[in-house]
Protein backbone atom coordinates (compact mmCIF):
# COMPACT_ATOMS: atom_id res chain seq x y z
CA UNK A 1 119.84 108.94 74.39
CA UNK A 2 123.04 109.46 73.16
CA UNK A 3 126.15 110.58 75.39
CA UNK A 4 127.38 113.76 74.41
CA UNK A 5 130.96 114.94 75.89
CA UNK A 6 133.64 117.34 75.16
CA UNK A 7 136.99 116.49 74.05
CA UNK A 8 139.29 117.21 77.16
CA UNK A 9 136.56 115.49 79.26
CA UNK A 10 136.75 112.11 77.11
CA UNK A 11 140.49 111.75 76.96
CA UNK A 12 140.14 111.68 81.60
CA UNK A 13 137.28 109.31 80.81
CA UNK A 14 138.25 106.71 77.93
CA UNK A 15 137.83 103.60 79.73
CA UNK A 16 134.08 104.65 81.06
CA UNK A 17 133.07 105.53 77.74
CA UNK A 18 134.56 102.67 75.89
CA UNK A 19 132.27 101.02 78.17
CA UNK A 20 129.72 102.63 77.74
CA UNK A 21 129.77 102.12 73.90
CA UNK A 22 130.25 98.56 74.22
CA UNK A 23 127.40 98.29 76.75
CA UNK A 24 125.04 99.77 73.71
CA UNK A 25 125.31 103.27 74.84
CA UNK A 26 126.06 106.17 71.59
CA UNK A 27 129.23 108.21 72.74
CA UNK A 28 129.59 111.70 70.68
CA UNK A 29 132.83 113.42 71.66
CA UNK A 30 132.99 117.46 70.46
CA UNK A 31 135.53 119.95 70.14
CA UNK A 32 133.47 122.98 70.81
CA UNK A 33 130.33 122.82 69.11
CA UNK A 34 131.64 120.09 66.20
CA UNK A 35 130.89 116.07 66.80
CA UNK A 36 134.34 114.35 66.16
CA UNK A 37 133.98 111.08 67.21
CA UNK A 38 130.92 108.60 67.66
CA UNK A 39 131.71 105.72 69.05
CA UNK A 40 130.03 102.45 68.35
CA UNK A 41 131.12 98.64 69.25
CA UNK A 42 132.90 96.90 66.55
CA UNK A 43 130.53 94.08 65.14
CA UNK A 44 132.02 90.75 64.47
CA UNK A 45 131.78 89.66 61.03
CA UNK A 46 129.56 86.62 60.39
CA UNK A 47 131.34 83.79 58.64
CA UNK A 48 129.86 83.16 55.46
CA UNK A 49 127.86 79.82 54.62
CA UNK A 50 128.35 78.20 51.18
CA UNK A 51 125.24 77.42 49.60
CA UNK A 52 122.63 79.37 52.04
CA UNK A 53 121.57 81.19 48.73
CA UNK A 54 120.61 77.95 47.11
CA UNK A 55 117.70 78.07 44.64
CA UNK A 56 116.91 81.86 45.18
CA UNK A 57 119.14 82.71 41.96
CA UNK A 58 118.10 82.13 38.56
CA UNK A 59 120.39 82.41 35.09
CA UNK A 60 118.19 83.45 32.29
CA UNK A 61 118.36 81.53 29.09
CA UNK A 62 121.42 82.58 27.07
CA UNK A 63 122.94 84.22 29.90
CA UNK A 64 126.11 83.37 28.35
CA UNK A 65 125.61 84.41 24.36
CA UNK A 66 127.49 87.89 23.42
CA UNK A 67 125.76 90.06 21.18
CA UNK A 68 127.65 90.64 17.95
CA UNK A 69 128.30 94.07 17.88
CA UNK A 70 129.92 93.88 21.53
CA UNK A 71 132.55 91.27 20.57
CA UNK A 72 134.90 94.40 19.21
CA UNK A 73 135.21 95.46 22.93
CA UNK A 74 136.23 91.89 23.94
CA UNK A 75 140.16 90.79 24.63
């Protein structure tokens, strides 16, 4: 369930719902009856492994041949 709160309430409680966010919890902070904020955890991004793709991508037969009437659009 998420963790609703209004905005004058967050900025005395930052740390706790920093916290809280990090710990999994959703954090929704409103001005009056509009959602400003949702706070989430940052995710790390996942360093990317050469080759892991290996064999799942196929290049069709004259992948590389340009049709004739396209070569006018060509540098």
């Amino acid at each position: 369930m998420a963790h609703e709160i209004n905005l004058k309430d967050a900025q005395l409680k930052l740390p706790e719902l920093l916290q809280e966010a990090i710990a999994g919890e959703e954090v929704i902070i409103f001005q009056g009856n509009t959602p400003l904020v949702h706070l989430v955890p940052h995710k790390k991004k996942s360093k990317r492994i050469i080759g892991t793709a290996k064999g799942e991508v196929k290049i069709k037969e004259g992948f590389k041949n340009i049709p004739g009437d396209f070569k006018a659009y060509l540098p």
